[in-house]
PDB file of N, CA and C in Angstrom:
ATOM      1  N   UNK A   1      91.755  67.203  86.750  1.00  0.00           N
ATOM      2  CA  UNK A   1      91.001  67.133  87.962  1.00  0.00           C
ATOM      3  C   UNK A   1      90.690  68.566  88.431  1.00  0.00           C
ATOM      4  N   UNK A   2      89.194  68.488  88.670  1.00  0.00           N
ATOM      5  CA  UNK A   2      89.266  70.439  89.429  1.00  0.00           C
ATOM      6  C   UNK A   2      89.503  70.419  90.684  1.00  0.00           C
ATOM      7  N   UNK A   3      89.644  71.440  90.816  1.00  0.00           N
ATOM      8  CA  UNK A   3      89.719  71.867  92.533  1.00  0.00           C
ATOM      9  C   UNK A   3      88.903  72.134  92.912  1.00  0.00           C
ATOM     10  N   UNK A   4      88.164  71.305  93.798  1.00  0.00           N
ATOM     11  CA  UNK A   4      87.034  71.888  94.803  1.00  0.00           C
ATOM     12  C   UNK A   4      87.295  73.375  95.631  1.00  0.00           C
ATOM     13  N   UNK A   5      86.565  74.179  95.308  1.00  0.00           N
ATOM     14  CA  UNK A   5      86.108  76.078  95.914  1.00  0.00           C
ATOM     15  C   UNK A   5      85.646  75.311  97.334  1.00  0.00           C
ATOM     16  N   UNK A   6      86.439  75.809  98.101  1.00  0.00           N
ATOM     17  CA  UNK A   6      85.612  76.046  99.853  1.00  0.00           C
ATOM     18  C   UNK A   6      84.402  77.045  99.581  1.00  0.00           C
ATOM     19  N   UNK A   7      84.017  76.945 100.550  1.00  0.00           N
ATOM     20  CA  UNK A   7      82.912  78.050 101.051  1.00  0.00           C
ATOM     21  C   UNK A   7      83.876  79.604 101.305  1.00  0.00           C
ATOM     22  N   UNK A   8      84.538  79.037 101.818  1.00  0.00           N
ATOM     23  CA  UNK A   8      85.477  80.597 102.700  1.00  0.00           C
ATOM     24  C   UNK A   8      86.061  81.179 101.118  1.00  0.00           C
ATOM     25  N   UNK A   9      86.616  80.482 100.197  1.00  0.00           N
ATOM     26  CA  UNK A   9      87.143  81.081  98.998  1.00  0.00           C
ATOM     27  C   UNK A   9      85.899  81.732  98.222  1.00  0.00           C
ATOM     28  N   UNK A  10      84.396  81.198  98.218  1.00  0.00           N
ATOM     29  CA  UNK A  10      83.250  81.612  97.394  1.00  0.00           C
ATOM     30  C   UNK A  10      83.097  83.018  98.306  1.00  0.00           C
ATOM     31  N   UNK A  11      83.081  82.791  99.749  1.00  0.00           N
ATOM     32  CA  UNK A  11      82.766  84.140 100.823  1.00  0.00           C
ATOM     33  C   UNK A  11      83.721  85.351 100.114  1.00  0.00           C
ATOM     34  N   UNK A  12      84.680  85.131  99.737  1.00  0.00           N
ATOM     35  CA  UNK A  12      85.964  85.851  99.697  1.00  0.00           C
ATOM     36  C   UNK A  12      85.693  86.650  98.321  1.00  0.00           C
ATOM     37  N   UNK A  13      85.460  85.246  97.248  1.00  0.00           N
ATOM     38  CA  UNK A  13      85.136  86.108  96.164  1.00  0.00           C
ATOM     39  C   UNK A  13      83.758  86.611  95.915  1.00  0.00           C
ATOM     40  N   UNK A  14      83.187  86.651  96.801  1.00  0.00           N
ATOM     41  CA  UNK A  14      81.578  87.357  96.709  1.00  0.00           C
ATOM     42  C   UNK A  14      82.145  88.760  97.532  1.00  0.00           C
ATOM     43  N   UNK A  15      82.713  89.273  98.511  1.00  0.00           N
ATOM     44  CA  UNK A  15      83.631  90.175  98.875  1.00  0.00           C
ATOM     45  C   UNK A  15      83.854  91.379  97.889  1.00  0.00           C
ATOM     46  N   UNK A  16      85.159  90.171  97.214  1.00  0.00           N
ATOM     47  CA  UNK A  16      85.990  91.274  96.630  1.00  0.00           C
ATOM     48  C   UNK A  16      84.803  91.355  95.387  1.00  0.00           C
ATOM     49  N   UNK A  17      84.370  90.657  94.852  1.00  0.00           N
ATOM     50  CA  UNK A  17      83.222  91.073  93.381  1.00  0.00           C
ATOM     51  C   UNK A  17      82.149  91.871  93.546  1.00  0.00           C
ATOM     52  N   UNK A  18      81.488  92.305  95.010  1.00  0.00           N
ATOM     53  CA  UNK A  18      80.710  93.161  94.884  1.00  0.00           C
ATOM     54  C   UNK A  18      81.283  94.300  94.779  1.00  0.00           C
ATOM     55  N   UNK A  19      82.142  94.981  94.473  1.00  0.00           N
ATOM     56  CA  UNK A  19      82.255  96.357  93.928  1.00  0.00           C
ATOM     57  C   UNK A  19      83.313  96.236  93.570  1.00  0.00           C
ATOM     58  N   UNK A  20      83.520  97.462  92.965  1.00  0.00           N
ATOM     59  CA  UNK A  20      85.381  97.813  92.534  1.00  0.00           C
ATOM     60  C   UNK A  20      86.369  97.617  93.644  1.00  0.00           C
ATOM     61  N   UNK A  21      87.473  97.463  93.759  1.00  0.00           N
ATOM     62  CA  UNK A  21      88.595  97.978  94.454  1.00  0.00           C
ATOM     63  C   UNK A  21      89.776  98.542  93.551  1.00  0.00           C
ATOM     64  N   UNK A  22      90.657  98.805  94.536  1.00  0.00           N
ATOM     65  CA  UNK A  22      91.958  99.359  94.337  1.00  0.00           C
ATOM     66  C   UNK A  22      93.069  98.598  94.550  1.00  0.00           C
ATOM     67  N   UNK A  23      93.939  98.738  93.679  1.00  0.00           N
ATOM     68  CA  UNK A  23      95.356  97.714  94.488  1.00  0.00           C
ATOM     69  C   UNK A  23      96.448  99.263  94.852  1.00  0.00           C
ATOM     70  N   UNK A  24      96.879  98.762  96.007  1.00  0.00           N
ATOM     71  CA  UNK A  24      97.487  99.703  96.212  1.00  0.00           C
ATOM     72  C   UNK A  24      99.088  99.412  96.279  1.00  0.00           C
ATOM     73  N   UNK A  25      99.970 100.098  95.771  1.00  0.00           N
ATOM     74  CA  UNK A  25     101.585  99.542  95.760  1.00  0.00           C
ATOM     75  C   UNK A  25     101.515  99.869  97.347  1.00  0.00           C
ATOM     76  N   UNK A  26     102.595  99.012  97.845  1.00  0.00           N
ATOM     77  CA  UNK A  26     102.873  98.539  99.025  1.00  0.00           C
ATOM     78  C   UNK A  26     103.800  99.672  99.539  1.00  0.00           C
ATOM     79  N   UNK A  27     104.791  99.797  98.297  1.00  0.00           N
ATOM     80  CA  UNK A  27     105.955 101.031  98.872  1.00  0.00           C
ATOM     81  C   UNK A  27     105.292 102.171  99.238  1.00  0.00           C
ATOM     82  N   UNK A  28     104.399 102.789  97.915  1.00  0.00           N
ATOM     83  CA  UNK A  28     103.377 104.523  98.236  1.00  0.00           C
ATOM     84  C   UNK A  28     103.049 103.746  99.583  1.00  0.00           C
ATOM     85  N   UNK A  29     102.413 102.768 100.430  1.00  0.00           N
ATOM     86  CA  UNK A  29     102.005 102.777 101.579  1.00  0.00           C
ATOM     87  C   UNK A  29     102.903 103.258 102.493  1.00  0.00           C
ATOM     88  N   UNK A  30     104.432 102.686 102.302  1.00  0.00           N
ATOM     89  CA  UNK A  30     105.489 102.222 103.024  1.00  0.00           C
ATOM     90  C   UNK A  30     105.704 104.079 103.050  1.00  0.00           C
ATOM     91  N   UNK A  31     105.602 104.854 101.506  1.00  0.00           N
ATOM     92  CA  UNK A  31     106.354 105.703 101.792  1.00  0.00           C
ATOM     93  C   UNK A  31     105.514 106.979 102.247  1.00  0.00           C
ATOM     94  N   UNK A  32     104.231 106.844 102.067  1.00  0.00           N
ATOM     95  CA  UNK A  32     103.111 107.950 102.276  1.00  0.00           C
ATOM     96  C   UNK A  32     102.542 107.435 103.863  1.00  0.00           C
ATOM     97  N   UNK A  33     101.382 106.940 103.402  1.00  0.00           N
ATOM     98  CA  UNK A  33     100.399 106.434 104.740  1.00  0.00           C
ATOM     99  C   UNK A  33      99.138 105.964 103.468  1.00  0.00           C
ATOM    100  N   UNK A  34      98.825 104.651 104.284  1.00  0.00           N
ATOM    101  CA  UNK A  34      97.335 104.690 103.922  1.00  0.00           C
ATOM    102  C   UNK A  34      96.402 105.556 102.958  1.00  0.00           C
ATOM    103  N   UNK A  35      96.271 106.492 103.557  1.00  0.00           N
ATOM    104  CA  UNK A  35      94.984 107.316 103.265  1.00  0.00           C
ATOM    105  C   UNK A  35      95.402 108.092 102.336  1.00  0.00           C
ATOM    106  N   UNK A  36      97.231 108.079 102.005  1.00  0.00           N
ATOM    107  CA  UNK A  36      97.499 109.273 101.106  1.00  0.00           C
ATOM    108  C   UNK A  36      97.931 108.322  99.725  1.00  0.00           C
ATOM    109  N   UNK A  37      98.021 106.714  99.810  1.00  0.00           N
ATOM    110  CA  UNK A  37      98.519 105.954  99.036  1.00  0.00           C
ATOM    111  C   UNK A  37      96.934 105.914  98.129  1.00  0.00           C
ATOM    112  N   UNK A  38      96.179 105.589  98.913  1.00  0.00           N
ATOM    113  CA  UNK A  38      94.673 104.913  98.339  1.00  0.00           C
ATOM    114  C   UNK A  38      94.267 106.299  97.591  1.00  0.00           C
ATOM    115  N   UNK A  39      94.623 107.515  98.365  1.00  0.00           N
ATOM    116  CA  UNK A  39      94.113 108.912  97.658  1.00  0.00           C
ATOM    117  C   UNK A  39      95.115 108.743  95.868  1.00  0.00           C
ATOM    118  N   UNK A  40      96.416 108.896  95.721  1.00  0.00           N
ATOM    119  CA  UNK A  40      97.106 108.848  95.080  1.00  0.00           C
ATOM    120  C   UNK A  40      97.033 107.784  94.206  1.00  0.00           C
ATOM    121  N   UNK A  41      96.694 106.528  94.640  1.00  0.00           N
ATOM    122  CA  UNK A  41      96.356 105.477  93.250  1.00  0.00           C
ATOM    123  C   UNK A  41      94.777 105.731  92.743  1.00  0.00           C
ATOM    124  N   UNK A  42      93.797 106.140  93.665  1.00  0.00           N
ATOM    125  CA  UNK A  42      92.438 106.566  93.045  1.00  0.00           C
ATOM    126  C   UNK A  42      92.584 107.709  91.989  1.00  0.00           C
ATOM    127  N   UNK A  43      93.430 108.684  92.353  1.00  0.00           N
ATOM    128  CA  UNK A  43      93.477 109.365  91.018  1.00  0.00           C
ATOM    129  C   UNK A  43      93.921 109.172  89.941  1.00  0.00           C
ATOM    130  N   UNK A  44      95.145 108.524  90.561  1.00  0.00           N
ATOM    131  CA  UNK A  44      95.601 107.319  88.858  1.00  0.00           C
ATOM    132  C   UNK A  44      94.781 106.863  88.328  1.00  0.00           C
ATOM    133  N   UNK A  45      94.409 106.201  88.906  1.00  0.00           N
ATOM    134  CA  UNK A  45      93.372 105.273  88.106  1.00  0.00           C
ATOM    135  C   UNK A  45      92.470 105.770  87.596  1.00  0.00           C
ATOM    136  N   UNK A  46      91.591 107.035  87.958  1.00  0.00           N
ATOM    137  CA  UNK A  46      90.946 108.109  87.412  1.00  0.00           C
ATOM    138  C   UNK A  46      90.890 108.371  86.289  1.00  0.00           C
ATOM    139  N   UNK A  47      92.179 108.912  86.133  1.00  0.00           N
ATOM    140  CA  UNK A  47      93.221 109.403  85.309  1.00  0.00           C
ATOM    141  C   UNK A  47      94.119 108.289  84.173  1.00  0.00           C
ATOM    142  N   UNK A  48      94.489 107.243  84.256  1.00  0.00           N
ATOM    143  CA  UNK A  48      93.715 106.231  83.364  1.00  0.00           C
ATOM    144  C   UNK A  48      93.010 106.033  82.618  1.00  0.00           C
ATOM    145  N   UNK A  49      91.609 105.889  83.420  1.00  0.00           N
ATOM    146  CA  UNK A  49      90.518 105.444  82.604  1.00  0.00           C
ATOM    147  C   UNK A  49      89.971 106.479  81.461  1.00  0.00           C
ATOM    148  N   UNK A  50      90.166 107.815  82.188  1.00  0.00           N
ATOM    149  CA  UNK A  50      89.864 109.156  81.214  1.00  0.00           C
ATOM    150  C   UNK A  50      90.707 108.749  80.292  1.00  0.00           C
ATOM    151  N   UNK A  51      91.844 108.854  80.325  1.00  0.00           N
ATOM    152  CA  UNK A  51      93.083 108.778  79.067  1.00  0.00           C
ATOM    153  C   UNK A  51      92.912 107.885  78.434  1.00  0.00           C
ATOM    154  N   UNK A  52      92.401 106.598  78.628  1.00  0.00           N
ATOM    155  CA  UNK A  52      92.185 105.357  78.046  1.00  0.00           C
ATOM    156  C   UNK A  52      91.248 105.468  77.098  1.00  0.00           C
ATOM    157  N   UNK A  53      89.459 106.003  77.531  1.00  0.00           N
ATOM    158  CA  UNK A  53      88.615 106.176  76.814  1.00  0.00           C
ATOM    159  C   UNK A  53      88.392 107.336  76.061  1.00  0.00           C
ATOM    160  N   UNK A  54      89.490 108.287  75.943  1.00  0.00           N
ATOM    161  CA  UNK A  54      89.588 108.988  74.965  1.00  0.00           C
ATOM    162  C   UNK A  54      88.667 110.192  75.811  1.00  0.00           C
ATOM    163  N   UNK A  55      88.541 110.709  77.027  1.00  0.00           N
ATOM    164  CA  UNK A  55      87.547 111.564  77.218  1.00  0.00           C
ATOM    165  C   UNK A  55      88.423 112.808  77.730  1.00  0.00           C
ATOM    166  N   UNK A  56      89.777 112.652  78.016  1.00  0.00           N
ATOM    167  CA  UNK A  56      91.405 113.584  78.311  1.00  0.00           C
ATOM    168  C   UNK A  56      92.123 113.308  77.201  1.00  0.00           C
ATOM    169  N   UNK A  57      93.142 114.049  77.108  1.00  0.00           N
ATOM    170  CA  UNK A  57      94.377 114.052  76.431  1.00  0.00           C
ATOM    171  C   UNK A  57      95.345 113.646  77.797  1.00  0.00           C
ATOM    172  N   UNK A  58      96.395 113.029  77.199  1.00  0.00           N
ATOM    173  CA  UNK A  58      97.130 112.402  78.397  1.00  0.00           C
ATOM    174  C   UNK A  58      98.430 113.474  79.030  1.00  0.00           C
ATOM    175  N   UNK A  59      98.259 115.097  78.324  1.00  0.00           N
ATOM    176  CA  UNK A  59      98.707 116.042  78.650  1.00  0.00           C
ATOM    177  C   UNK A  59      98.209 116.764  79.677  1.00  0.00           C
ATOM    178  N   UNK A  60      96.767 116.612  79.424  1.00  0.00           N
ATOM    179  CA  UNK A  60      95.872 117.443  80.416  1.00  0.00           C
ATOM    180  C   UNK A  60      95.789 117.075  81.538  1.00  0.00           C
ATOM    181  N   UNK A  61      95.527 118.415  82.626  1.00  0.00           N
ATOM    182  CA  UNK A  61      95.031 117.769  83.952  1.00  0.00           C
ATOM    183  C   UNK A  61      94.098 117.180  84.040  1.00  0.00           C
ATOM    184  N   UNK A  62      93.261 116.636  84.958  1.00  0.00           N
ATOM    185  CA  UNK A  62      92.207 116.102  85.960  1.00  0.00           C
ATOM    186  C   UNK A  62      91.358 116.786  86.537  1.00  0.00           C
ATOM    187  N   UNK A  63      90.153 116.716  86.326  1.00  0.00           N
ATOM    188  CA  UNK A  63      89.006 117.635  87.240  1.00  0.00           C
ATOM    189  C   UNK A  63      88.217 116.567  88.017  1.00  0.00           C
ATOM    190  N   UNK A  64      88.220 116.880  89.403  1.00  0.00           N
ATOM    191  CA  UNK A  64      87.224 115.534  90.251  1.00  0.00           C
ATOM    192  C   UNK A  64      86.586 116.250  91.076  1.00  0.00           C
ATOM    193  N   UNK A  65      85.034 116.390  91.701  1.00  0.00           N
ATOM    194  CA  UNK A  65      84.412 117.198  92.759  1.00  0.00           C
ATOM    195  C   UNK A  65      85.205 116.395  93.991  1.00  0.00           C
ATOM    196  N   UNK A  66      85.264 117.499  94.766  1.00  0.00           N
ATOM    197  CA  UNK A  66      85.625 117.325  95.933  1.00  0.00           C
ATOM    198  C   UNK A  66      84.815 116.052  96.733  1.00  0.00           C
ATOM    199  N   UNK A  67      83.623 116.269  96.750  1.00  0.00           N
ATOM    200  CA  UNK A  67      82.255 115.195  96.914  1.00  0.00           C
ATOM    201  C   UNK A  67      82.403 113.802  96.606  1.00  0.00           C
ATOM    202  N   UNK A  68      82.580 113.880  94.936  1.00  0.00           N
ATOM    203  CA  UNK A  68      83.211 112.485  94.554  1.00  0.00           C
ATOM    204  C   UNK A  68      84.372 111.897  95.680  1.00  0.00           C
ATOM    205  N   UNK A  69      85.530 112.669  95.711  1.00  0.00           N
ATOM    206  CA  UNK A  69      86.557 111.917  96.443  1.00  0.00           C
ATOM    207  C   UNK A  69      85.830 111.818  97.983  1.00  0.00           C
ATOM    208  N   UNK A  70      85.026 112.393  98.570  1.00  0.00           N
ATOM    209  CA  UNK A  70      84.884 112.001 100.407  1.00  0.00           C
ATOM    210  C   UNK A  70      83.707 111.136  99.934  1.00  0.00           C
ATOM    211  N   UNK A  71      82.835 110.728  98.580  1.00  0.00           N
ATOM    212  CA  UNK A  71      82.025 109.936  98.927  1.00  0.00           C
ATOM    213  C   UNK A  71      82.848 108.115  98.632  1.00  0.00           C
ATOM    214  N   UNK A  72      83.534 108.703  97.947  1.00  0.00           N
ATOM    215  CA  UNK A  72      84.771 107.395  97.269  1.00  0.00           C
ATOM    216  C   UNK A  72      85.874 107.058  98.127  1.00  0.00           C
ATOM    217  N   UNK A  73      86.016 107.290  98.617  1.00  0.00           N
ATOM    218  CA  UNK A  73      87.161 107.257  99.950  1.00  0.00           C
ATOM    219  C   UNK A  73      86.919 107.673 101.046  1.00  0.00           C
ATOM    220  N   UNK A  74      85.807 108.353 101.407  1.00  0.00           N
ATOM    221  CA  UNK A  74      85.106 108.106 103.312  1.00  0.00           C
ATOM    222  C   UNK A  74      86.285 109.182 103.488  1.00  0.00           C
ATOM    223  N   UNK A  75      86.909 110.934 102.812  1.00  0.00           N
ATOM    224  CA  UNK A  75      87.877 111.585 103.470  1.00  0.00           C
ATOM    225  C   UNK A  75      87.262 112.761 103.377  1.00  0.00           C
ATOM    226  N   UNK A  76      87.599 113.279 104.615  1.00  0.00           N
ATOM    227  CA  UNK A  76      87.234 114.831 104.760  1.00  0.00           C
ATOM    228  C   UNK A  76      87.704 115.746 103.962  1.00  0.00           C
ATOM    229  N   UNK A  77      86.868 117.115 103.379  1.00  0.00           N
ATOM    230  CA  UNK A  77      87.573 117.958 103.000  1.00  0.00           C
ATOM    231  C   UNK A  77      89.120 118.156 102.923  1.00  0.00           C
ATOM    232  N   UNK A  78      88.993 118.122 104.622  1.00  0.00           N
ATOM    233  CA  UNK A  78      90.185 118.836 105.199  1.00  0.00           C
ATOM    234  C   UNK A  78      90.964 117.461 105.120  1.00  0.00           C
ATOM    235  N   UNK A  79      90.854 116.193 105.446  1.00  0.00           N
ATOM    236  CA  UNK A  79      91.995 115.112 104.834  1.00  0.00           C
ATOM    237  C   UNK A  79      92.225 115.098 103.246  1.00  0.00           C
ATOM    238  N   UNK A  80      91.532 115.416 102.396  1.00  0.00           N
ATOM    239  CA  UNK A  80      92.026 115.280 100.855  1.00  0.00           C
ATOM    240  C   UNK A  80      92.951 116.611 100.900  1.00  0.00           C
ATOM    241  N   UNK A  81      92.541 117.808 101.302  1.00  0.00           N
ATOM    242  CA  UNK A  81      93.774 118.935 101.568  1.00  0.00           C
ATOM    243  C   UNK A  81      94.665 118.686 102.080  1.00  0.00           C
ATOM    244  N   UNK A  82      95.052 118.357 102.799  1.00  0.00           N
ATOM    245  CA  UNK A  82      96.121 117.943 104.219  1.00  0.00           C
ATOM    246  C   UNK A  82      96.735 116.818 103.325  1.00  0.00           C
ATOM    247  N   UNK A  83      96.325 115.832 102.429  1.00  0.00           N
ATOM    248  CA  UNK A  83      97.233 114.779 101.354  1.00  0.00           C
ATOM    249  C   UNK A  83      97.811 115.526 100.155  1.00  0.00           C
ATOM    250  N   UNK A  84      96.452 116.471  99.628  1.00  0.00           N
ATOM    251  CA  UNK A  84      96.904 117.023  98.225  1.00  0.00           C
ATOM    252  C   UNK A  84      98.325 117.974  98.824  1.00  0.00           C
ATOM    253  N   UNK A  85      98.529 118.610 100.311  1.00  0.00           N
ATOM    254  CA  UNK A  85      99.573 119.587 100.152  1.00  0.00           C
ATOM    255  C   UNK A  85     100.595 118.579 100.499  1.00  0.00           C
ATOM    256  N   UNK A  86     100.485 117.248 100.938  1.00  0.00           N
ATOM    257  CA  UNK A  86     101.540 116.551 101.361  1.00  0.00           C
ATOM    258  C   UNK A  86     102.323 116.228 100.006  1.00  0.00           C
ATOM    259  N   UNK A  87     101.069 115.605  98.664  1.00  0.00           N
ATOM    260  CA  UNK A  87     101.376 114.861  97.324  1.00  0.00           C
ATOM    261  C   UNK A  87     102.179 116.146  96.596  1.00  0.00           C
ATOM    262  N   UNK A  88     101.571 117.409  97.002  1.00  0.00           N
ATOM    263  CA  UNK A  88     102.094 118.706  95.968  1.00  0.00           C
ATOM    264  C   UNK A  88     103.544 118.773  96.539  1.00  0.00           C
ATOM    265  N   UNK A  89     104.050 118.762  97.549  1.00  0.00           N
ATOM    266  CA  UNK A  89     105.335 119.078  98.772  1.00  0.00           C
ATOM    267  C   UNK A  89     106.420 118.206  98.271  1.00  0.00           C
ATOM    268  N   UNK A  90     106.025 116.938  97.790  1.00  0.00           N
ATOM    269  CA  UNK A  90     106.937 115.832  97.198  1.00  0.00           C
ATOM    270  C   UNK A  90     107.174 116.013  95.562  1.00  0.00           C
ATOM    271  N   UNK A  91     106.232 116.928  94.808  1.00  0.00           N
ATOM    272  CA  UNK A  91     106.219 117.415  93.533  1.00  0.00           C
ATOM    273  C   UNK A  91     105.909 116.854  92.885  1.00  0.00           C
ATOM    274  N   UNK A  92     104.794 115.520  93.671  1.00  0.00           N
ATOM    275  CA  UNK A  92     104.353 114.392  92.546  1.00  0.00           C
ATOM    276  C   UNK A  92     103.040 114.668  91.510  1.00  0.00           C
ATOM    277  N   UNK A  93     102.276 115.761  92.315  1.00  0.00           N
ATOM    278  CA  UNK A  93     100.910 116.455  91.834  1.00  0.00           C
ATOM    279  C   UNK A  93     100.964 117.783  92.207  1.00  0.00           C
ATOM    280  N   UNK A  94     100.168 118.412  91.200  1.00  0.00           N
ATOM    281  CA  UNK A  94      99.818 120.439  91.684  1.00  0.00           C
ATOM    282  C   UNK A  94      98.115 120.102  91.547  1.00  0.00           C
ATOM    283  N   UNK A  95      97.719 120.920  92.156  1.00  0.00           N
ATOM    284  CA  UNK A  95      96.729 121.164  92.505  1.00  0.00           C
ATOM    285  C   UNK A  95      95.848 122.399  92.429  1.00  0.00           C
ATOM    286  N   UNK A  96      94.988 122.549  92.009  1.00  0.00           N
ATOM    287  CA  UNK A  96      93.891 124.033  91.467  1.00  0.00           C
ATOM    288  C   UNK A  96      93.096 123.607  92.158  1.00  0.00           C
ATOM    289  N   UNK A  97      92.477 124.652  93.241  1.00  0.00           N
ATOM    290  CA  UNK A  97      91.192 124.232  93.297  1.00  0.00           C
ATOM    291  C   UNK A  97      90.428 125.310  93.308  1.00  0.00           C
ATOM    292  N   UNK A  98      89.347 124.911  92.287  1.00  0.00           N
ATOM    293  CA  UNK A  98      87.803 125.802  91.726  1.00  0.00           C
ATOM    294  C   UNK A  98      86.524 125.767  92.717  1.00  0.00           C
ATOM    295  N   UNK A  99      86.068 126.891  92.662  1.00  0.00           N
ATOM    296  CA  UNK A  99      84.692 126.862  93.435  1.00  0.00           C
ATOM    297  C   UNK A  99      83.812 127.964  92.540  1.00  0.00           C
ATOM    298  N   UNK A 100      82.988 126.377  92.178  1.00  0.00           N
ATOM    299  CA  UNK A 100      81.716 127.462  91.298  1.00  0.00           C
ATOM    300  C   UNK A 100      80.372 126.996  92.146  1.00  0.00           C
ATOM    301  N   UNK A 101      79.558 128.147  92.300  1.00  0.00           N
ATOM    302  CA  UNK A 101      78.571 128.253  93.220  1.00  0.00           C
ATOM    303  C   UNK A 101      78.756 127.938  94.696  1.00  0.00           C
ATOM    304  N   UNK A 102      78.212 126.475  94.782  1.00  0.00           N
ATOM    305  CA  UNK A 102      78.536 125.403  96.108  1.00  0.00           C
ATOM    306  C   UNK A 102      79.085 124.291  95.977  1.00  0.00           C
ATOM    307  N   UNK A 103      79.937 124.446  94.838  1.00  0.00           N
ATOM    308  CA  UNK A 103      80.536 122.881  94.674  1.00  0.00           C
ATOM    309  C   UNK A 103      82.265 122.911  94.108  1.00  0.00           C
ATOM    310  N   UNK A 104      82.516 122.685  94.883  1.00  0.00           N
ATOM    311  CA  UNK A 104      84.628 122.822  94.679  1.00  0.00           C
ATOM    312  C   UNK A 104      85.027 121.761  93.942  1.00  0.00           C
ATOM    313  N   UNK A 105      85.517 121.624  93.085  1.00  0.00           N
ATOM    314  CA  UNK A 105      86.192 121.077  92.651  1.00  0.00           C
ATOM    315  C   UNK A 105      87.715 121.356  92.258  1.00  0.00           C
ATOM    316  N   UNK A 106      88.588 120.138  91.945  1.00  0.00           N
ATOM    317  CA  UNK A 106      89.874 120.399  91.820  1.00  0.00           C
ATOM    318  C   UNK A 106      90.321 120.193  90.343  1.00  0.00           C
ATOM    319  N   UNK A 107      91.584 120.756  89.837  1.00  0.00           N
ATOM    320  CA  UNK A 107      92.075 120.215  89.006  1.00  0.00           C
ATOM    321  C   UNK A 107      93.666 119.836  88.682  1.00  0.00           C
ATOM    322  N   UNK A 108      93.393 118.252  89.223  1.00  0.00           N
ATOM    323  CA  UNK A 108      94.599 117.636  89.326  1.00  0.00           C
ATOM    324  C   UNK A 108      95.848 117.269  87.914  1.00  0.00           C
ATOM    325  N   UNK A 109      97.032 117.906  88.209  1.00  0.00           N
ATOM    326  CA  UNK A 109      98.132 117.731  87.553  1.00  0.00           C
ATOM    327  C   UNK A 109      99.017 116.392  87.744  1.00  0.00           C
ATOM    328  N   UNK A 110      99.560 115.931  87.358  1.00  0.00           N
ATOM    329  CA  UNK A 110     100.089 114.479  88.070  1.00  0.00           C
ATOM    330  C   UNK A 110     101.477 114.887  86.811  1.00  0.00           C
ATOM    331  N   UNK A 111     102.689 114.075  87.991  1.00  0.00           N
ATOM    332  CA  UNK A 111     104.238 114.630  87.682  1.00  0.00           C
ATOM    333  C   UNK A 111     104.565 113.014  87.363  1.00  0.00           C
ATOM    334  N   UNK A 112     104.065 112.561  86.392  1.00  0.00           N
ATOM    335  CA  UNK A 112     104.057 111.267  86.012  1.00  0.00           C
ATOM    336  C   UNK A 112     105.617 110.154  86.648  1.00  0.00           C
ATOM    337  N   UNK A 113     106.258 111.074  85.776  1.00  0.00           N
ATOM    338  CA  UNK A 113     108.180 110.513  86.206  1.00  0.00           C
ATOM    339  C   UNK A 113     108.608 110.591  87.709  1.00  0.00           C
ATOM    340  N   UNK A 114     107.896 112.155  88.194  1.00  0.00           N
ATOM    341  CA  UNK A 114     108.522 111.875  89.639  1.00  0.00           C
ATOM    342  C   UNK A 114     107.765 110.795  90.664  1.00  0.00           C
ATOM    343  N   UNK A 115     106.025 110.344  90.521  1.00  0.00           N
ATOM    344  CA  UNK A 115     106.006 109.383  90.615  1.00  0.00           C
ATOM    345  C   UNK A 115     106.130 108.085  90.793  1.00  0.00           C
ATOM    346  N   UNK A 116     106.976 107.678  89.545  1.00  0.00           N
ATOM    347  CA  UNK A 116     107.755 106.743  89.163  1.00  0.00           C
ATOM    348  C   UNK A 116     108.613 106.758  90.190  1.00  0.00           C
ATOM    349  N   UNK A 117     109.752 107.794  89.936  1.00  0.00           N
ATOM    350  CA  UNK A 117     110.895 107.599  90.656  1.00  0.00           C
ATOM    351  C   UNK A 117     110.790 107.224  91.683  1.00  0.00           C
ATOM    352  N   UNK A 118     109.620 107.837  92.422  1.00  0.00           N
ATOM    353  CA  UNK A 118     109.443 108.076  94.035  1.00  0.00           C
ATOM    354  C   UNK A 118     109.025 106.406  94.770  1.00  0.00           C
ATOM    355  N   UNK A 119     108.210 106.116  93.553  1.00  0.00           N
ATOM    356  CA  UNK A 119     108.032 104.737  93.997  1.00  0.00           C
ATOM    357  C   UNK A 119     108.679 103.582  93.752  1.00  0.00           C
ATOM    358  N   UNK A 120     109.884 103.779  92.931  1.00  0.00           N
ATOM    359  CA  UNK A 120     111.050 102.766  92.324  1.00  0.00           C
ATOM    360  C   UNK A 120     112.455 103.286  93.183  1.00  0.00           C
ATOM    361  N   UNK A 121     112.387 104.584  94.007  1.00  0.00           N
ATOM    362  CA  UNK A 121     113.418 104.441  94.994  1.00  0.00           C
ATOM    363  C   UNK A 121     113.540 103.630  96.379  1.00  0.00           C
TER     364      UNK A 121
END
């Protein structure tokens, strides 16, 4: 027998299917904030997909324009700084950041294990 779809479940999944999202672990919420959890799993996942499709080595850092992240997450300059020195302070990521011409970009390190730990304590 199927299950009849409400309307409100079709609303829901027309929602979440028009674009990507993120899942975010509950603890990085519990143990960061919001804005520094969603910052911190977007680069994972970043960072992922590079490693996945073969376009990084899973040694190497991460390069992302600054631009990309405030057009991908709605954060200011000065909020992706103000997270990256919070994420660097906990020793979970280091951080470079490049400026060629008019366009900054970073290049993100990620401390894979402390990570882990941080979010399995």
């Amino acid at each position: 027998m199927k299950k009849k779809i409400t309307e409100i479940e079709i609303m829901i999944r027309g929602i979440l299917g028009k674009d990507k999202f993120l899942m975010l672990n509950m603890t990085l919420i519990k143990k960061l904030d919001p804005n520094s959890a969603c910052f911190l799993t977007y680069l994972l996942d970043k960072y992922e997909f590079l490693v996945k499709s073969k376009q990084i080595e899973d040694i190497d850092g991460m390069s992302i324009y600054r631009r990309e992240l405030t057009d991908k997450l709605n954060l200011s300059p000065y909020q992706q700084r103000k997270i990256e020195n919070q994420l660097s302070s906990l020793n979970l990521i280091s951080v470079k950041e490049v400026r060629v011409e008019q366009e900054t970009f970073n290049l993100y390190y990620f401390n894979i294990s402390e990570i882990y730990d941080f979010v399995e304590k």
